[in-house]
Protein backbone atom coordinates (compact mmCIF):
# COMPACT_ATOMS: atom_id res chain seq x y z
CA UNK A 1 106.30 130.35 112.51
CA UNK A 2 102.56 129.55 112.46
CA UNK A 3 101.52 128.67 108.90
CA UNK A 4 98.24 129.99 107.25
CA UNK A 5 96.24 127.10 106.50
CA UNK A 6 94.30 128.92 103.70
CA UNK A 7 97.40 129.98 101.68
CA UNK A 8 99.05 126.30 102.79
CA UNK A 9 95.99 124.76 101.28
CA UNK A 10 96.11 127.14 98.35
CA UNK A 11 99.35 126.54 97.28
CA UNK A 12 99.76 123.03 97.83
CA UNK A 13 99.32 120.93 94.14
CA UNK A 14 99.35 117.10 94.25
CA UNK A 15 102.62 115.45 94.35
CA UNK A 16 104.08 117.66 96.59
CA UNK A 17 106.21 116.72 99.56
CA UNK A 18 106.29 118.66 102.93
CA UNK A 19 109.20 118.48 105.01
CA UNK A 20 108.37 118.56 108.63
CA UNK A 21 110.93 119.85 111.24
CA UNK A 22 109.46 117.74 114.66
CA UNK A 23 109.45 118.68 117.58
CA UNK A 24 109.48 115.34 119.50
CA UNK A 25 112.32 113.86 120.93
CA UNK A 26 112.48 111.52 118.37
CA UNK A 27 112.89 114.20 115.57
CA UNK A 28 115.74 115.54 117.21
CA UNK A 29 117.28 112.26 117.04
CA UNK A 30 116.90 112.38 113.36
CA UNK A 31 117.95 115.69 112.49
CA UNK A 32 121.15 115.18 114.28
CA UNK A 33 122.27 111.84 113.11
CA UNK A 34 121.00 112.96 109.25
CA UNK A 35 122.33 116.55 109.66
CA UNK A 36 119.08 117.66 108.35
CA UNK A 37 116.63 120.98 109.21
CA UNK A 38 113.70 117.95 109.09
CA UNK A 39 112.98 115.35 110.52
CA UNK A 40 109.66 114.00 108.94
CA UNK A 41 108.23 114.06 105.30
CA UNK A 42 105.00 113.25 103.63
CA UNK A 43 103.13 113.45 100.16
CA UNK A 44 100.41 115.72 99.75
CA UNK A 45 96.90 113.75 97.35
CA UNK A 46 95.27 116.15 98.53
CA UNK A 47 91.38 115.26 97.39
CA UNK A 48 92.34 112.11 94.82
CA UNK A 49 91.27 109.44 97.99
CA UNK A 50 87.88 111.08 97.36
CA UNK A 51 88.23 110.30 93.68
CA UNK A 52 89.93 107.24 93.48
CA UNK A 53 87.84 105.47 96.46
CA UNK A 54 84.53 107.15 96.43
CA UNK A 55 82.68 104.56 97.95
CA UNK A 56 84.78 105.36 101.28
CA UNK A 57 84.19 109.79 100.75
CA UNK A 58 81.54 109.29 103.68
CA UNK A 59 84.37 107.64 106.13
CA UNK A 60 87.13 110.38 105.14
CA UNK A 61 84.60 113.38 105.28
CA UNK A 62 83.75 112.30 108.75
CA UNK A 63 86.93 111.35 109.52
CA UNK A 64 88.88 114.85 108.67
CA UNK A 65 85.47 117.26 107.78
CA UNK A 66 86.95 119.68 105.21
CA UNK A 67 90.26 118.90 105.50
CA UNK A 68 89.23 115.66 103.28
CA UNK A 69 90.39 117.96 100.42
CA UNK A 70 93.57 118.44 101.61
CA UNK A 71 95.49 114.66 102.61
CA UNK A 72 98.68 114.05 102.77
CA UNK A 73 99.92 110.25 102.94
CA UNK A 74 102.69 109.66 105.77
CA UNK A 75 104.41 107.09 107.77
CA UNK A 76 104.75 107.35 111.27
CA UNK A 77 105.80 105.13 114.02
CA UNK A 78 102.35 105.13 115.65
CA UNK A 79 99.69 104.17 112.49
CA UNK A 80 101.96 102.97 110.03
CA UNK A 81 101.52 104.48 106.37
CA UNK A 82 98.28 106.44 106.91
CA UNK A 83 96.44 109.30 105.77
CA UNK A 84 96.65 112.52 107.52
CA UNK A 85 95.04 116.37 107.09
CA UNK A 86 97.62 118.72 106.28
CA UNK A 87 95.92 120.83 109.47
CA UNK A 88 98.31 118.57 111.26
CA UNK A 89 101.29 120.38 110.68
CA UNK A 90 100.00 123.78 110.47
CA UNK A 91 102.14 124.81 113.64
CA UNK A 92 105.18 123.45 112.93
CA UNK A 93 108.11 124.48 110.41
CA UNK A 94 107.11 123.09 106.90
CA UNK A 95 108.61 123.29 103.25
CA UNK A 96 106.94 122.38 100.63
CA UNK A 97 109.11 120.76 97.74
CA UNK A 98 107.33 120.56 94.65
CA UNK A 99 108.74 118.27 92.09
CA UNK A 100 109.42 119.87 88.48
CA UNK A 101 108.80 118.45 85.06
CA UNK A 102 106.25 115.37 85.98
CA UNK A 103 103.67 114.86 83.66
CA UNK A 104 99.74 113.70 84.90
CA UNK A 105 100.53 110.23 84.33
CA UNK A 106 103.72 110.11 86.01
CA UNK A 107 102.13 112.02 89.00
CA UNK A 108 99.06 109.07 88.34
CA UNK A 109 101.53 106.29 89.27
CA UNK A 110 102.87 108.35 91.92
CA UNK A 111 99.77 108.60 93.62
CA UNK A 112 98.82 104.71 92.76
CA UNK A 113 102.11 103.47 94.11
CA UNK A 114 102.10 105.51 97.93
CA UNK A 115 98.29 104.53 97.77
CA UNK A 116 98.94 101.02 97.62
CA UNK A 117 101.19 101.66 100.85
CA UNK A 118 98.05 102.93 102.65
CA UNK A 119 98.21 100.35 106.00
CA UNK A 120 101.67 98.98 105.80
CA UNK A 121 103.17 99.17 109.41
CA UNK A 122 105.95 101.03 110.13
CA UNK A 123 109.62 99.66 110.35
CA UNK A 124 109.95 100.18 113.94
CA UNK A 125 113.23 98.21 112.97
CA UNK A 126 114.62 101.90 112.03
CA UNK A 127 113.97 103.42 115.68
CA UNK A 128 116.10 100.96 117.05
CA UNK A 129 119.09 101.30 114.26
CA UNK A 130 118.88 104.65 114.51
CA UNK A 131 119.42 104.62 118.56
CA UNK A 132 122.44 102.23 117.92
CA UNK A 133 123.94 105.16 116.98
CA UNK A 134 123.84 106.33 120.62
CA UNK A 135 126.13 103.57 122.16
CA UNK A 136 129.82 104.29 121.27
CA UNK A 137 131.05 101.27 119.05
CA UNK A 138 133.44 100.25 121.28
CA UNK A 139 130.72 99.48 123.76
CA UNK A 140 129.56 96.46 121.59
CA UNK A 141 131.55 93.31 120.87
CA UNK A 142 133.68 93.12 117.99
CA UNK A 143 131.30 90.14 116.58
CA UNK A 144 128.24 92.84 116.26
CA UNK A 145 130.24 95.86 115.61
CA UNK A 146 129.67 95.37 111.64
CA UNK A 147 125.80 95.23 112.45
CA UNK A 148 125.91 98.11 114.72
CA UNK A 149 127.17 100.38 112.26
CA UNK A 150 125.07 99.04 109.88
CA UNK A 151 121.89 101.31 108.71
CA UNK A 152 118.67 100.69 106.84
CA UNK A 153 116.34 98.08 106.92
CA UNK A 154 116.08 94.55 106.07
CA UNK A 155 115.75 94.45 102.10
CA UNK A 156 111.87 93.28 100.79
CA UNK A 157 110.53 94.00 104.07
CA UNK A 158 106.52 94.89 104.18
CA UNK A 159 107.09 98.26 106.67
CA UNK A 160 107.95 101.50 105.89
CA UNK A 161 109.32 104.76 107.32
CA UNK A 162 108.49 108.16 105.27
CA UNK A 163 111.44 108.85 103.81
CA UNK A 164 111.95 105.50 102.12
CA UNK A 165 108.00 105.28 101.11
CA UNK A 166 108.17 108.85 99.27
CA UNK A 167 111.54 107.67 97.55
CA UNK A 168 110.42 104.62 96.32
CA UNK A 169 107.46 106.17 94.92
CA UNK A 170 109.90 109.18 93.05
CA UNK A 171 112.30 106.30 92.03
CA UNK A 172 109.73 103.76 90.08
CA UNK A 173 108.35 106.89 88.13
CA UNK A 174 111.88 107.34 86.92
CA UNK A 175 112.38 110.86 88.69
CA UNK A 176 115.75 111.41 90.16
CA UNK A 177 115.56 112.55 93.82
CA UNK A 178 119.31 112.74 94.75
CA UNK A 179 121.38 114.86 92.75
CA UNK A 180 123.69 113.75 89.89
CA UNK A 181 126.82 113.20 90.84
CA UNK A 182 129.42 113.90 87.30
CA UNK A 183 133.03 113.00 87.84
């Protein structure tokens, strides 16, 4: 469903994340193996680049023209953590999830933190864990088979993938991202 990028633009606030569903092969890699409707996510700034980093509102308003008001901060296997207009997405399937209960300064840090990702490659080191998931285990020798079935990426690493970026960010605010889970 084609989104309307004046009421997407409207109703986006900062801090939001926008689920993406893809529609390269690569996202329907993703959705399968996490069982999810998306495959891509990003944070919505918005116009704070212009604010925080005025001296650089010349580069981004000829960089992205109006849609400098409307950023979103992403990882993706081609630029690394990087700043995109939300005019990107505007024909695929989105949902916007807003979080509830932040204050300004908590949203502050949250914008500081995925900021301070801004150029950090992108842990191409996932793409190939996640197409280990292809090759039945069996295939690969018992000496590997641990790593094989092994996911994530290697701990204090300087890369990021999207999903990771925008938790880290929710998690050193203090906001809880996964559900509770009371026994």
């Amino acid at each position: 469903v084609p989104n309307d990028p004046a009421t997407l633009r409207r109703t986006l606030r900062t801090g939001d994340v926008l689920l993406v569903e893809g529609d390269q092969r690569i996202s329907q890699v993703i959705r399968y193996l996490t069982q999810s409707s998306w495959s891509h996510c990003a944070l919505y700034v918005g116009a704070e680049m212009l604010r925080r980093a005025p001296h650089q509102a010349a580069d981004l308003q000829a960089r992205f023209g109006d849609d400098a008001q409307h950023l979103l901060i992403e990882a993706d296997a081609s630029h690394g953590v990087t700043l995109s207009p939300v005019s990107k997405y505007l024909r695929y399937n989105i949902r916007i999830c807003r979080p509830q209960g932040l204050y300004r300064e908590d949203v502050d840090r949250l914008l500081r933190h995925v900021i301070d990702q801004l150029g950090v490659r992108y842990d191409v080191r996932h793409i190939f864990e996640l197409a280990r998931f292809f090759f039945p285990v069996s295939l690969v020798s018992r000496r590997w088979r641990r790593a094989a079935l092994a996911f994530g990426s290697t701990p204090g690493g300087r890369a990021a993938i999207c999903s990771t970026m925008i938790a880290d960010a929710f998690t050193r605010i203090g906001y809880p991202i996964l559900p509770e889970v009371v026994l």
